[in-house]
Protein backbone atom coordinates (compact mmCIF):
# COMPACT_ATOMS: atom_id res chain seq x y z
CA UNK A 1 27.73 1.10 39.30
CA UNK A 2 24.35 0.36 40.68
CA UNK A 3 21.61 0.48 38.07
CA UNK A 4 20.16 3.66 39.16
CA UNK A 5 15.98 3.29 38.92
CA UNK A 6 15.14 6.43 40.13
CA UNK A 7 17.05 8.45 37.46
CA UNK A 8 15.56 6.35 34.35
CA UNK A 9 11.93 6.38 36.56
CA UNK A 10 12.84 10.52 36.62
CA UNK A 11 12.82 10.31 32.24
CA UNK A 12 9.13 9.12 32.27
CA UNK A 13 7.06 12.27 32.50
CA UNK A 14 3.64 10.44 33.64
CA UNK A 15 5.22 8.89 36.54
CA UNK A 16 4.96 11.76 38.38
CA UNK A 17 1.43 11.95 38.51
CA UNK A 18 -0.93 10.33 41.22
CA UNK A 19 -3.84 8.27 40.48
CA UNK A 20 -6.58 8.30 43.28
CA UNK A 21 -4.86 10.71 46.10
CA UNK A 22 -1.24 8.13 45.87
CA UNK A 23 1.66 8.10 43.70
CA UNK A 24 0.93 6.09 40.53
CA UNK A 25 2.71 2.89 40.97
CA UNK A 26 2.49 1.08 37.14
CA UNK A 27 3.15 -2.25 36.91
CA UNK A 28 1.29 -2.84 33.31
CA UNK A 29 3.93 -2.57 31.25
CA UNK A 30 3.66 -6.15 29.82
CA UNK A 31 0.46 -4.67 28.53
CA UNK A 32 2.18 -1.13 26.89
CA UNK A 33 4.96 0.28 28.84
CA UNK A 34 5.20 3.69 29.67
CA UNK A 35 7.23 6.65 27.53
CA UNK A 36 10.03 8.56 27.81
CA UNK A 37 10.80 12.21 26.81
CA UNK A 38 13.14 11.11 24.76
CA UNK A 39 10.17 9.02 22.92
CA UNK A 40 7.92 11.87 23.51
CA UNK A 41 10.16 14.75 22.15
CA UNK A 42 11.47 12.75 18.98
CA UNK A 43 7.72 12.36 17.71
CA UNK A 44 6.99 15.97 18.85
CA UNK A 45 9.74 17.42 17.03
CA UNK A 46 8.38 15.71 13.54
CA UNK A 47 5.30 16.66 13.78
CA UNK A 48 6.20 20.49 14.76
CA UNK A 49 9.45 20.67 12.39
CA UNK A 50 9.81 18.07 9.90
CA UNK A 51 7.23 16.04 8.78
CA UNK A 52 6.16 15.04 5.25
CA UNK A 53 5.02 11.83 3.62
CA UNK A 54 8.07 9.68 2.98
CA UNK A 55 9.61 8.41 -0.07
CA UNK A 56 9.53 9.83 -3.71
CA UNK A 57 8.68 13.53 -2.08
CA UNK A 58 11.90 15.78 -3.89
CA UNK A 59 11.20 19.08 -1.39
CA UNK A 60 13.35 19.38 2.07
CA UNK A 61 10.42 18.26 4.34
CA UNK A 62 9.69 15.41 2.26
CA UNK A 63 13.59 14.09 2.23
CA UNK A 64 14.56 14.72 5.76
CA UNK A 65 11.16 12.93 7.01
CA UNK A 66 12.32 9.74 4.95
CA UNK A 67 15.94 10.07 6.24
CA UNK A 68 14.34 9.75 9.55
CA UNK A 69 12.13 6.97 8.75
CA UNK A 70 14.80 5.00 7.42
CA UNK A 71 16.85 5.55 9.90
CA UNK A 72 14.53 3.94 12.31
CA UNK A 73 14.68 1.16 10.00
CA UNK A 74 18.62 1.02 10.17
CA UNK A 75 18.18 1.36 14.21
CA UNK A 76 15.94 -1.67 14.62
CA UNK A 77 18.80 -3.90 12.15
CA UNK A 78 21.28 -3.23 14.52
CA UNK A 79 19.31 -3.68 17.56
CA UNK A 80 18.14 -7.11 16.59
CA UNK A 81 21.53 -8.03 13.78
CA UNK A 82 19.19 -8.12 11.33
CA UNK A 83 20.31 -6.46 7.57
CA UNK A 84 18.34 -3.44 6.66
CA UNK A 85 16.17 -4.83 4.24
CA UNK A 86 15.51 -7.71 6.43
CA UNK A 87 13.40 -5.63 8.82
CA UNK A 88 9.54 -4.43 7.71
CA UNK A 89 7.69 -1.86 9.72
CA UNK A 90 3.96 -3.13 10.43
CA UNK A 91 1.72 -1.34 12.82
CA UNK A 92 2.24 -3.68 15.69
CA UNK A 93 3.12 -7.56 16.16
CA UNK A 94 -0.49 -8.71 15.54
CA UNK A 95 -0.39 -7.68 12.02
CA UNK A 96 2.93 -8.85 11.62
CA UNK A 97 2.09 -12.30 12.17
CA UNK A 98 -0.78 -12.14 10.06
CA UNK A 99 1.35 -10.48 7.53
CA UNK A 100 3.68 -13.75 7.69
CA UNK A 101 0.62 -16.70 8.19
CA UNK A 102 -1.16 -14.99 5.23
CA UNK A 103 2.22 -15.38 2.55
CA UNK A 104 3.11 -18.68 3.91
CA UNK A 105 -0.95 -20.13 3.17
CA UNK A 106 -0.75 -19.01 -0.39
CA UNK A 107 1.60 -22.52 0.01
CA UNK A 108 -0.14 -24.40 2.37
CA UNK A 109 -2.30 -27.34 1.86
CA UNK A 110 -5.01 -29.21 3.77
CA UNK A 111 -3.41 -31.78 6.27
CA UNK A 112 -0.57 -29.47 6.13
CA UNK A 113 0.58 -29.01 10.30
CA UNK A 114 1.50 -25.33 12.49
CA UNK A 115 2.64 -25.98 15.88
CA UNK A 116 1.67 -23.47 18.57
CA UNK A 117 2.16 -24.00 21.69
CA UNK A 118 -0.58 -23.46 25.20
CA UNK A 119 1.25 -20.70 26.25
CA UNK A 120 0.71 -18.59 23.01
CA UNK A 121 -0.66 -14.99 22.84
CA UNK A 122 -4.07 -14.70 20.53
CA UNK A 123 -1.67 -12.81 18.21
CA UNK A 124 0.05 -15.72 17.29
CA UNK A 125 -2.66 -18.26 17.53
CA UNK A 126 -5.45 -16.73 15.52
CA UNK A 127 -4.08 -15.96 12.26
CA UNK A 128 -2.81 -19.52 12.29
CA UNK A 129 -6.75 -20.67 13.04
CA UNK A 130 -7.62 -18.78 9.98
CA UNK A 131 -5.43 -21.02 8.09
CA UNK A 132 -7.21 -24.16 10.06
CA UNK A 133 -10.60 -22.85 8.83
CA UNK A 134 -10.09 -21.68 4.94
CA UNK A 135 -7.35 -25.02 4.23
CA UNK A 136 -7.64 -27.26 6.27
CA UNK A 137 -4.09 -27.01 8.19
CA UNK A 138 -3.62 -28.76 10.77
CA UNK A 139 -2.89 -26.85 14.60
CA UNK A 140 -0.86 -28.85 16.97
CA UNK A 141 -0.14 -27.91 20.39
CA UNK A 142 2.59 -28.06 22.51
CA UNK A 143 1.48 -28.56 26.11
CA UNK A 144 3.04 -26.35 29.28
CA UNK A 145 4.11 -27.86 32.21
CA UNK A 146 2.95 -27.15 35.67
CA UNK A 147 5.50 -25.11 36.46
CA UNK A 148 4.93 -23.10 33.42
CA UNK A 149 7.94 -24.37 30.73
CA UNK A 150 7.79 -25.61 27.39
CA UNK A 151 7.08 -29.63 27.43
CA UNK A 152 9.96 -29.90 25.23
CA UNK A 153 9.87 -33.61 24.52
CA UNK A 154 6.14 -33.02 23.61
CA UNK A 155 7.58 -30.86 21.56
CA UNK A 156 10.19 -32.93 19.60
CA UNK A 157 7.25 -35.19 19.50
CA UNK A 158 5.14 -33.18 17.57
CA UNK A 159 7.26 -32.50 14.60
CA UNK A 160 7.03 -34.78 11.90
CA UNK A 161 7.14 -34.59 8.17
CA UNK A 162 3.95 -32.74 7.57
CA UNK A 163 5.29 -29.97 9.54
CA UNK A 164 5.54 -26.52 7.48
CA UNK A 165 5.92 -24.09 10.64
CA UNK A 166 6.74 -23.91 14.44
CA UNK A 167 4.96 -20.04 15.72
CA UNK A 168 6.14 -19.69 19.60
CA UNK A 169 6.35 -17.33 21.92
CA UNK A 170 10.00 -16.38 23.18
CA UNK A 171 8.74 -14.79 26.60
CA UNK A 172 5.06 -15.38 27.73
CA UNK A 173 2.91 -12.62 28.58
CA UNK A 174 1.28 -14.13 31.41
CA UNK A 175 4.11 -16.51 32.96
CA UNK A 176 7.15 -14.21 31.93
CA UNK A 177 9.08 -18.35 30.80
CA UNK A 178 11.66 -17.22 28.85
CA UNK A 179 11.96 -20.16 25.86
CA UNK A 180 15.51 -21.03 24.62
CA UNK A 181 14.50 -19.76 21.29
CA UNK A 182 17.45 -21.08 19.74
CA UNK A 183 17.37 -24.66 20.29
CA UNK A 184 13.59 -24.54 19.44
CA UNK A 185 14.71 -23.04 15.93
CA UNK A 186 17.40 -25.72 15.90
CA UNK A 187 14.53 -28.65 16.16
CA UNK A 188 11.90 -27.30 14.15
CA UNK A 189 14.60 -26.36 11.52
CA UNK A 190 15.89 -30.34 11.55
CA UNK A 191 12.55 -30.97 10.72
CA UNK A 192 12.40 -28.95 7.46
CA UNK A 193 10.04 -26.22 9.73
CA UNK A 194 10.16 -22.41 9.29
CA UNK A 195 9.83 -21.30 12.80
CA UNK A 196 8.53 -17.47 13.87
CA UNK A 197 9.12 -16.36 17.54
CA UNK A 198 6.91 -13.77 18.81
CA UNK A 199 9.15 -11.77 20.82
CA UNK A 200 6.77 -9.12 21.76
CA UNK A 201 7.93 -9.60 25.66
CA UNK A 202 11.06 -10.99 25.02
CA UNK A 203 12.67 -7.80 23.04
CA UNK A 204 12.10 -5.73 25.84
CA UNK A 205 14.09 -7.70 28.55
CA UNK A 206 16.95 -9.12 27.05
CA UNK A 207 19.40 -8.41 24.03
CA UNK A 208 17.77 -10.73 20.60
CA UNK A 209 19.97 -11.32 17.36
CA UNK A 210 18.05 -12.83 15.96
CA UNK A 211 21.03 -14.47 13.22
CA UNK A 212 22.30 -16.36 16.37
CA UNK A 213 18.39 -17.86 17.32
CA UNK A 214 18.29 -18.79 13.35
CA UNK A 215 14.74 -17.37 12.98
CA UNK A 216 13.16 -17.49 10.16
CA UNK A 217 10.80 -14.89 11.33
CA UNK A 218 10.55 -12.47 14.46
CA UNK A 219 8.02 -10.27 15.52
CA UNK A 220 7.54 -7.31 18.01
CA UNK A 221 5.42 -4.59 18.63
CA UNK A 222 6.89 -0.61 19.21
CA UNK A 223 4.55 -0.05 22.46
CA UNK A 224 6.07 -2.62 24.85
CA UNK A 225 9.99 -1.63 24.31
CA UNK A 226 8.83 2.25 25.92
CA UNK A 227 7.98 3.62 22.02
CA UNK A 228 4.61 4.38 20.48
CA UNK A 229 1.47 2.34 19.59
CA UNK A 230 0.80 1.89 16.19
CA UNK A 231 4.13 0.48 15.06
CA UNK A 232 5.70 -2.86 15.13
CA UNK A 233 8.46 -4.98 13.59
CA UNK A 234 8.14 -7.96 11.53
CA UNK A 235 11.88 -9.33 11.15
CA UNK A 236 12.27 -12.11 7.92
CA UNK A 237 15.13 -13.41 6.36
CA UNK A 238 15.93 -11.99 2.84
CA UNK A 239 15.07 -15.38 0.82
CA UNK A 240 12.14 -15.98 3.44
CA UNK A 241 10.69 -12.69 2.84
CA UNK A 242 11.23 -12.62 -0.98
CA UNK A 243 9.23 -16.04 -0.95
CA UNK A 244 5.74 -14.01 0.55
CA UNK A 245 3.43 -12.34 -1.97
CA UNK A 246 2.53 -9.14 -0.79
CA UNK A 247 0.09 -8.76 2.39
CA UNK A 248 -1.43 -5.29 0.74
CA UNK A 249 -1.96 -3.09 -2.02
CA UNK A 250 -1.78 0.45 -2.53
CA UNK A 251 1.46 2.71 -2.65
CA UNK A 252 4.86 2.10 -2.38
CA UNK A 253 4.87 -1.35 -2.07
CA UNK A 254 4.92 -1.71 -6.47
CA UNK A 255 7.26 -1.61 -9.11
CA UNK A 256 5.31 -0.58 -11.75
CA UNK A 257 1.34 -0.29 -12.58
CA UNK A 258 -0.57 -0.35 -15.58
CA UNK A 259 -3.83 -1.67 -16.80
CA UNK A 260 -2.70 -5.07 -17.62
CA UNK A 261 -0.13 -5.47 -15.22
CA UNK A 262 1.63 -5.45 -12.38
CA UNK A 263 5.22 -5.79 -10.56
CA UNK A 264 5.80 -5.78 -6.72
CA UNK A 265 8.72 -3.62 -4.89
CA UNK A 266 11.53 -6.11 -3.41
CA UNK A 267 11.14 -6.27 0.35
CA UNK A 268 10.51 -4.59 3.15
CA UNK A 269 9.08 -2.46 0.85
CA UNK A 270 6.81 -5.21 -1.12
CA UNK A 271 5.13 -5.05 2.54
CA UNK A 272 4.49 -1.63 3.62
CA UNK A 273 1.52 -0.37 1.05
CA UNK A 274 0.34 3.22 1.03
CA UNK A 275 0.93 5.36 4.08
CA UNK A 276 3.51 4.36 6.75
CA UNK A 277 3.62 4.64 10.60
CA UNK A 278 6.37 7.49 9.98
CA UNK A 279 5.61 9.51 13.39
CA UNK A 280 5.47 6.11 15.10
CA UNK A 281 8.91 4.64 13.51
CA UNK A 282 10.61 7.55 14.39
CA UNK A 283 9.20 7.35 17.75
CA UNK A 284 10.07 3.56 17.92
CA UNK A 285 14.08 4.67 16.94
CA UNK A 286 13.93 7.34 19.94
CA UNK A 287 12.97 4.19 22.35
CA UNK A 288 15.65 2.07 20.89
CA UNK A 289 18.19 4.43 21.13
CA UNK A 290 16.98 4.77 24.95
CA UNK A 291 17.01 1.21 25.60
CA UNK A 292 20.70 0.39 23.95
CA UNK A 293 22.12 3.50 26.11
CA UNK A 294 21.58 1.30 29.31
CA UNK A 295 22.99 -1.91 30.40
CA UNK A 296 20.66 -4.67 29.81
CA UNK A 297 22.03 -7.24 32.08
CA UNK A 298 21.83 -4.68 35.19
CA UNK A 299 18.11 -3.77 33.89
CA UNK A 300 17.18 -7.43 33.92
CA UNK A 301 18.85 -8.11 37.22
CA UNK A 302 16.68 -4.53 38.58
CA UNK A 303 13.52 -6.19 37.50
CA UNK A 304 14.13 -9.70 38.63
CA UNK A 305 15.43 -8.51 41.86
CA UNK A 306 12.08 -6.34 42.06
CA UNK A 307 9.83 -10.13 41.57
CA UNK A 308 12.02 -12.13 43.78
CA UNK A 309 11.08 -9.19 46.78
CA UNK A 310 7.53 -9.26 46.08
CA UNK A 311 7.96 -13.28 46.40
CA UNK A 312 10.07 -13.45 49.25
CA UNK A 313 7.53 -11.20 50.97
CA UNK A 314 4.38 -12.97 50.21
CA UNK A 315 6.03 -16.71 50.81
CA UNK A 316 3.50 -18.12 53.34
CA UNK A 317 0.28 -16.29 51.68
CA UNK A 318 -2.01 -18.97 51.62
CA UNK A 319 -4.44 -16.70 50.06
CA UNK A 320 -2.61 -16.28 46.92
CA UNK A 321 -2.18 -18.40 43.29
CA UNK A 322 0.84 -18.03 41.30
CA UNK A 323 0.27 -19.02 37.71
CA UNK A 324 4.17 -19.63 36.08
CA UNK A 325 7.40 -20.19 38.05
CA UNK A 326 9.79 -21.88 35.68
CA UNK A 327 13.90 -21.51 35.72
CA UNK A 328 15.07 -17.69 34.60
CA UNK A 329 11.36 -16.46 34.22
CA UNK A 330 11.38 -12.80 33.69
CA UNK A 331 9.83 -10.16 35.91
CA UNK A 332 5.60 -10.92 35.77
CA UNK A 333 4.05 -12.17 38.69
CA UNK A 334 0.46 -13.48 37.63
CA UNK A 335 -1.97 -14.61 39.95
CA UNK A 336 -5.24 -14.77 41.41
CA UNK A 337 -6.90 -14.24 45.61
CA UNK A 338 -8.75 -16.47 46.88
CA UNK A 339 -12.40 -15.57 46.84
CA UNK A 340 -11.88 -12.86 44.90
CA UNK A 341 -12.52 -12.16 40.96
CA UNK A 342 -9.24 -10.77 39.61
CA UNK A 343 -11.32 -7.75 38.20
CA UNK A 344 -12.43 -6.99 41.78
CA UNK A 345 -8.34 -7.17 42.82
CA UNK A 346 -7.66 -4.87 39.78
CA UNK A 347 -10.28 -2.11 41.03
CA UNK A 348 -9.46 -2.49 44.58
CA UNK A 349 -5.57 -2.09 44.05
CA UNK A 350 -6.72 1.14 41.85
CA UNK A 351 -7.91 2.68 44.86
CA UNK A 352 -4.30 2.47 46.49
CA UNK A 353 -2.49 3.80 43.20
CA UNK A 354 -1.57 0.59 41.71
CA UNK A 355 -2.36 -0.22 37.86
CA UNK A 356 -2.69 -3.66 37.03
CA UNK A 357 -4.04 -5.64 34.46
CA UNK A 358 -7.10 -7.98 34.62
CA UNK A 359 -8.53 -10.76 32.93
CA UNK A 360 -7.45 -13.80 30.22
CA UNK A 361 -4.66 -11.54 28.50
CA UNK A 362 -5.33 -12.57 25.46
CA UNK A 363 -4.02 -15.97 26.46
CA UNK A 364 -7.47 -17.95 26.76
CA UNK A 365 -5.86 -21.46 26.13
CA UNK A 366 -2.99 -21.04 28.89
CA UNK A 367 -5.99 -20.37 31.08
CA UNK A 368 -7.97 -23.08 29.85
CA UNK A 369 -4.53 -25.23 30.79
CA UNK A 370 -4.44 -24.11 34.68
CA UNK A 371 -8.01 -24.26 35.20
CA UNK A 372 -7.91 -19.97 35.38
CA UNK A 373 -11.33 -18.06 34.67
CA UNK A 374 -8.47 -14.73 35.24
CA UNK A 375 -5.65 -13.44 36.29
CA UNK A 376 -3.84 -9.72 37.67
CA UNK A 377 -0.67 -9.87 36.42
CA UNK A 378 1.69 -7.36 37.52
CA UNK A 379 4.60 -6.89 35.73
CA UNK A 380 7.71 -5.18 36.54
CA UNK A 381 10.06 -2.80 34.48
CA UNK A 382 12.91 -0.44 34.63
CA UNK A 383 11.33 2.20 36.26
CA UNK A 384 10.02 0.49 38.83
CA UNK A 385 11.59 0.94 42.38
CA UNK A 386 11.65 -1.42 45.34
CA UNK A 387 9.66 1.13 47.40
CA UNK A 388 7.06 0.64 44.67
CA UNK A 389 7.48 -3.23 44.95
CA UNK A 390 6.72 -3.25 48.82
CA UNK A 391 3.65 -0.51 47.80
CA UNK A 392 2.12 -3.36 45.75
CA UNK A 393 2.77 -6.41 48.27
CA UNK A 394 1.21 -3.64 51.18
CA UNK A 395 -1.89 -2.91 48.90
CA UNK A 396 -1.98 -6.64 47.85
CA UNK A 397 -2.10 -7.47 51.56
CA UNK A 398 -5.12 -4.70 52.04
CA UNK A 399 -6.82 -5.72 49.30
CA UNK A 400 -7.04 -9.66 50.40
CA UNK A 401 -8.45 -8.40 53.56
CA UNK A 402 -11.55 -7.29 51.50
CA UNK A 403 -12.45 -10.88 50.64
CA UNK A 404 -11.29 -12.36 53.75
């Protein structure tokens, strides 16, 4: 069966509006993807039925909110085959890297070496700076090639016996390069490495079990995979996780408390102190649920087939940049116009209904690496159509004219 875009497109309620006189045509969702009802209508429910603060509540509110939390928790384990107390709720991806660089530099010493590589998000390059600046760690790079991969053989250069931890991206926000995160776990592993993978973009387009890649450590935020903001996932494995010291204080996270003392909850709990993101998990189970009732591979193939239009139809624009085109890239289509600030792009292509993003994307080395000041990524999801993907090369066109 064909994958049907205009019934999934049909389950996101803000689609339907228009933005400037036109249809909204959103292709942002690298940035935060859109919501469904389902999403919607799972948080709405909690807050207007159930809701209580979870854990060690005894009343019926209290017990059938922390069912429901946990639940989420027990969602996200089978969506990534990760055991249930493997997987710690954060409240997004940036804090759970920080949650995992701050542990590990409790252990690190000066001269001690992270590689990152140039296509990195600032998520996963600044908490690792922090450790650069309060150590002394040393940050090594691995360098992208033109075409936007992983320099691999930079890569297996790189490692060495001072190595303590490989942090990469598995999918690049800006050049949609999908990294074989498995053989990079493999190296860095053979090297005595831990290895995290941020797999903020990667989660959303493809299956990840993560006991196949080997990671030590995986990350993702709620927001990208169609669920709320304000939640994300750090993944460890049990003995990895049971090495960190806790990340924060408060509730919940202890064992017990007293004036000379103290003991720490095992994990994920050790890591989730005072309040949780309870609306937000729940919220985050609705959009897995959503996601694993569709077929990945024909979702994948939708969104691909969406970038390889918008390509075939703007081969011969010598007015356009492309920043990334390696092997199996997913569906993001960054680039610039010629005489034209990719702000100015952004505005223009407002005018016609089309949201895209603007600027460095948090990605200010990978710029620095193809000589970019900006970029207007577009980025293409499941509810995206083809009549959507011609709307965007049409405006595109339009838009170009302005700078001509």
């Amino acid at each position: 069966m064909a994958f049907d875009a205009e019934a999934i497109r049909a389950q996101f309620p803000i689609l339907a509006r228009q933005v400037n006189g036109k249809p909204l045509v959103y292709l942002d969702s690298a940035a935060s993807a859109q919501k469904p009802r389902a999403v919607i209508d799972a948080m709405t429910h909690a807050m207007e039925y159930s809701y209580a603060n979870v854990h060690r509540g005894l009343h019926t509110l209290a017990n059938e909110t922390t069912d429901a939390y946990e639940a989420a928790r027990r969602k996200v384990a089978a969506f990534i085959n990760a055991d249930v107390n493997e997987v710690v709720f954060t409240k997004g991806g940036t804090e759970a890297v920080n949650l995992v660089a701050a542990g590990l530099g409790a252990r690190l010493q000066s001269g001690d070496e992270i590689i990152l590589s140039q296509m990195e998000h600032h998520a996963n390059i600044v908490p690792w700076h922090f450790l650069r600046e309060r150590l002394g760690v040393v940050l090594k790079w691995v360098p992208v090639t033109d075409d936007g991969r992983l320099d691999l053989e930079a890569f297996q250069g790189l490692l060495g016996p001072r190595t303590r931890v490989v942090a990469l991206s598995h999918m690049s926000n800006v050049l949609g390069t999908i990294n074989d995160a498995k053989s990079l776990a493999r190296m860095a592993h053979e090297a005595g490495a831990l290895v995290l993978f941020d797999g903020c973009q990667a989660i959303v387009h493809r299956a990840v079990d993560v006991k196949d890649i080997d990671a030590d450590f995986y990350v993702f935020s709620g927001h990208k995979l169609y669920g709320p903001t304000g939640i994300g996932i750090l993944y460890g494995k049990a003995d990895r996780l049971a090495e960190l010291p806790p990340y924060q204080g408060g509730g919940e996270m202890i064992g017990v408390v007293s004036e000379d003392e103290i003991t720490y909850a095992d994990p994920p709990h050790r890591f989730e102190a005072g309040t949780p993101p309870i609306l937000e998990a729940i919220g985050l189970g609705a959009a897995i649920d959503f996601v694993s009732g569709l077929d990945r591979i024909a979702v994948a193939e939708h969104e691909h087939a969406l970038y390889e239009r918008v390509r075939e139809r703007l081969k011969g624009a010598n007015w356009l940049r492309v920043i990334g085109d390696a092997p199996g890239k997913g569906a993001i289509l960054s680039f610039t116009v010629d005489g034209a600030h990719a702000h100015d792009v952004a505005q223009i292509l407002d005018r016609y209904g089309l949201a895209v993003r603007a600027g460095t994307h948090c990605a200010e080395p990978l710029m620095q690496r193809f000589d970019f000041t900006s970029t207007a990524p577009a980025s293409f999801a499941l509810y995206n159509t083809v009549e959507e993907a011609d709307a965007f090369v049409d405006a595109l066109t339009k838009t170009q004219a302005f700078f001509a």
